[in-house]
Protein backbone atom coordinates (compact mmCIF):
# COMPACT_ATOMS: atom_id res chain seq x y z
CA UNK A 1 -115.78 71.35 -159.96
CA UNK A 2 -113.10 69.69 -157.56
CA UNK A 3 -114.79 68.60 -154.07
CA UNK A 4 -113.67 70.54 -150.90
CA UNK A 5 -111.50 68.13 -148.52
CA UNK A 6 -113.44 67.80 -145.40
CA UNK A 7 -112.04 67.83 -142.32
CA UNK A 8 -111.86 63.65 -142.35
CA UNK A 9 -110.12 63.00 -145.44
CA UNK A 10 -107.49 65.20 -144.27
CA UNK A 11 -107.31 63.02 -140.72
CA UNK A 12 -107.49 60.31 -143.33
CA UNK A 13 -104.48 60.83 -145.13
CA UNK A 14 -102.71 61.98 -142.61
CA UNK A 15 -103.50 58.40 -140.87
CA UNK A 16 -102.21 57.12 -144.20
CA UNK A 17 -98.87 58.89 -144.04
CA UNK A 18 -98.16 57.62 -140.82
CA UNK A 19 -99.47 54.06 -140.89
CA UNK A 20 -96.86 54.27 -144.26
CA UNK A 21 -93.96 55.72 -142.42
CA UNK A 22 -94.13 53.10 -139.21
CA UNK A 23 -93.58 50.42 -142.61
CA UNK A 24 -90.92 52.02 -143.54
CA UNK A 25 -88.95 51.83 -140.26
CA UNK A 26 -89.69 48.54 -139.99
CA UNK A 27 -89.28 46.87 -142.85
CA UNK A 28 -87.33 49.64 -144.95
CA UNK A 29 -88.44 51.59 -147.72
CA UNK A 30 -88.43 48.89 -150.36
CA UNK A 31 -91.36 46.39 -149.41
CA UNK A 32 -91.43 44.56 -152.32
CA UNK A 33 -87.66 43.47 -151.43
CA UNK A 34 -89.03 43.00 -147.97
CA UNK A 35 -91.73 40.44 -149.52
CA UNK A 36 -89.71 38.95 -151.38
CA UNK A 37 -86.88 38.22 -148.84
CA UNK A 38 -89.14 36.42 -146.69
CA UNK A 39 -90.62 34.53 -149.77
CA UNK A 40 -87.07 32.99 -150.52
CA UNK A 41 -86.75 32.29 -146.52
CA UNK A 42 -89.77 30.07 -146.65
CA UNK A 43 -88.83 28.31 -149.89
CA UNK A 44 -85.15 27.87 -148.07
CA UNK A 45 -86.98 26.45 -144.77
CA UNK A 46 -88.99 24.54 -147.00
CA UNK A 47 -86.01 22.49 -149.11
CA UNK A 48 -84.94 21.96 -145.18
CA UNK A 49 -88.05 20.07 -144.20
CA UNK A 50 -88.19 18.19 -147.28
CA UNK A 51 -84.67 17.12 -146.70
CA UNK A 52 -85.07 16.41 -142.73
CA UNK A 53 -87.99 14.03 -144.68
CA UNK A 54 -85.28 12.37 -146.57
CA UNK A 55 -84.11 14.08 -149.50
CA UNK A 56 -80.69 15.17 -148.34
CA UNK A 57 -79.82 16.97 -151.51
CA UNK A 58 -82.53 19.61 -150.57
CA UNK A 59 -81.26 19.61 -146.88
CA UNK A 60 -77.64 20.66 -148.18
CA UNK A 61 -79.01 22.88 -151.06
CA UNK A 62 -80.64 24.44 -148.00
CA UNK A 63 -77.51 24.68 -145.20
CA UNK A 64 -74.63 26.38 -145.45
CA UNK A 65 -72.01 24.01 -145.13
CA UNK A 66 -70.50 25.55 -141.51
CA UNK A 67 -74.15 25.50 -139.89
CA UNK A 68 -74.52 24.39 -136.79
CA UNK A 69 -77.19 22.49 -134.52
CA UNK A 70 -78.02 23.02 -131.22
CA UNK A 71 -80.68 21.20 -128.66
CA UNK A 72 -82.14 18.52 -126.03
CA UNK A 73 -84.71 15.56 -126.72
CA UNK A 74 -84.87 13.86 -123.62
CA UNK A 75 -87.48 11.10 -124.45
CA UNK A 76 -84.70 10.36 -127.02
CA UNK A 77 -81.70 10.59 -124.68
CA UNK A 78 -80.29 13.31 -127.72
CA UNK A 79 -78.19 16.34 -127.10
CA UNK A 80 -76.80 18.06 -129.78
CA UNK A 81 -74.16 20.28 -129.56
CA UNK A 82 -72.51 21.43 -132.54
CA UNK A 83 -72.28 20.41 -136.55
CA UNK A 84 -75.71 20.01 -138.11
CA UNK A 85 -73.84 16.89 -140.09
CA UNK A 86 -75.17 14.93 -137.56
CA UNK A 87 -78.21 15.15 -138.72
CA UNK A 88 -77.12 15.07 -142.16
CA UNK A 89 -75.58 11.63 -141.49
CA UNK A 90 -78.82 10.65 -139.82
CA UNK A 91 -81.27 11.56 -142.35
CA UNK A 92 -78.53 9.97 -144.94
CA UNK A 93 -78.66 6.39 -142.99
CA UNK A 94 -81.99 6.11 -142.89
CA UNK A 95 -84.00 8.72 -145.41
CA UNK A 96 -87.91 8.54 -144.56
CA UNK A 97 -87.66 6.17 -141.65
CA UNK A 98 -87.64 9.33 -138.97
CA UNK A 99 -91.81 10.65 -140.16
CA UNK A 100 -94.11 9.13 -138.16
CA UNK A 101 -97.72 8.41 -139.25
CA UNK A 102 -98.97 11.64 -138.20
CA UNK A 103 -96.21 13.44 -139.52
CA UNK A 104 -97.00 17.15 -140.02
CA UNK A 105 -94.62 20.12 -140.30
CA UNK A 106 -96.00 23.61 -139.87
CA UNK A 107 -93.64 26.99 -140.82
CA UNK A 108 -95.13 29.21 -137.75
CA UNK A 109 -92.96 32.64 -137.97
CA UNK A 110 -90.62 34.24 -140.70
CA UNK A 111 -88.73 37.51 -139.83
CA UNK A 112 -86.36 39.14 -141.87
CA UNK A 113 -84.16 41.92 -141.28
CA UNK A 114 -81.57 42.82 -144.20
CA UNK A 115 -80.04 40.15 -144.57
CA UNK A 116 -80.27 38.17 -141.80
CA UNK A 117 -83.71 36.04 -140.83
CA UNK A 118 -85.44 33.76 -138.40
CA UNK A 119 -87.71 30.98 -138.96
CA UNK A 120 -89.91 29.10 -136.27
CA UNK A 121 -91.50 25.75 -137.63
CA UNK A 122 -93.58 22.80 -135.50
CA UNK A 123 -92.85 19.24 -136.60
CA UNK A 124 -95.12 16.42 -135.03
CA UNK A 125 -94.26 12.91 -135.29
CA UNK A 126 -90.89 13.18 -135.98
CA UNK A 127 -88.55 10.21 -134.26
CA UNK A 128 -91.51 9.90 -132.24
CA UNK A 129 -91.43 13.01 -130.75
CA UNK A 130 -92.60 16.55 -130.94
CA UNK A 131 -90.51 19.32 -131.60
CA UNK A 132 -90.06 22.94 -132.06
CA UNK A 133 -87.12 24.46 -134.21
CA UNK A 134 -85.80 28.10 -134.87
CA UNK A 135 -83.46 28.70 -137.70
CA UNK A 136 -80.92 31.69 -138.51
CA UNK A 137 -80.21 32.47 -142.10
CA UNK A 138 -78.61 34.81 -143.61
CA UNK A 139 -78.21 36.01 -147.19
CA UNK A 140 -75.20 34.61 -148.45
CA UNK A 141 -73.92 36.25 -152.68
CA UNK A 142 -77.67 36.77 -152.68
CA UNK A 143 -79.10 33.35 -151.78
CA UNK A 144 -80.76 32.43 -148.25
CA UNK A 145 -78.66 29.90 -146.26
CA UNK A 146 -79.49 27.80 -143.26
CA UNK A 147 -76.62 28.71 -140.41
CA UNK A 148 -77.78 27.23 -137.40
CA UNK A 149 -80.63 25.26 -136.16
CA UNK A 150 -81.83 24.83 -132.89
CA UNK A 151 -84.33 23.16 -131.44
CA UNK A 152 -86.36 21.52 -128.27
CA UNK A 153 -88.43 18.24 -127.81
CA UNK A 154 -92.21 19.05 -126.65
CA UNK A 155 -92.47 15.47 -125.92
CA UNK A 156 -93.42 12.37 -127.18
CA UNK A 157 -96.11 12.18 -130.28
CA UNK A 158 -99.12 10.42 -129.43
């Protein structure tokens, strides 16, 4: 015999329909896309660090090849204001001289919205210093490209 619906599995479900709708406006009806989307972000942000470490192919694999770089270090006396080549050229002069001993890097946000995203990562020990960096990407023929990079000195690592 099939069980009468109380009066909580209806609040239940409808709880269930709404939690599933607010999803849906936010991150579209197809969250396995979603998901996936921010998957290929990380692995993107990731070929980035690993380059900024000193493998420059993975930097470039990971930058579109107009991006730009914005930002202050003041303990370093650096201001950047435009092509993220200088980096490039610094990484490229010197690959694995800019970790420090207590280099760490730590991806702290992802957000993804069609097919544009932003990324938020901590490196310590980098030059010397502390920084934070945000990154805007956006899906390029269906691969995840690096288009700008900015970024601010926390101060000096330890």
């Amino acid at each position: 015999q099939p069980r009468s619906r109380g009066l909580g599995d209806v609040y239940k479900r409808q709880i269930y329909l709404f939690l599933n709708k607010i999803i849906e406006m936010s991150v579209g009806p197809n969250m396995a896309s979603y998901l996936s989307d921010v998957e290929e972000v990380r692995k993107t942000v990731q070929l980035y660090i690993d380059g900024c470490n000193g493998d420059v192919a993975k930097m470039k694999e990971a930058l579109h090849p107009s991006a730009g770089m914005m930002g202050q270090a003041e303990p370093l006396g650096l201001k950047t204001y435009g092509s993220i080549q200088t980096l490039i050229d610094m990484v490229t002069a010197a690959p694995g001289s800019h970790v420090g001993p207590n280099y760490k890097c730590t991806i702290r946000s992802v957000e993804v919205a069609h097919e544009a995203a932003v990324a938020c990562f901590a490196k310590t020990d980098y030059c010397g210093c502390d920084f934070i960096e945000f990154l805007t990407l956006n899906k390029i023929e269906g691969k995840w490209l690096i288009t700008n990079m900015t970024y601010t000195c926390t101060g000096k690592s330890p």
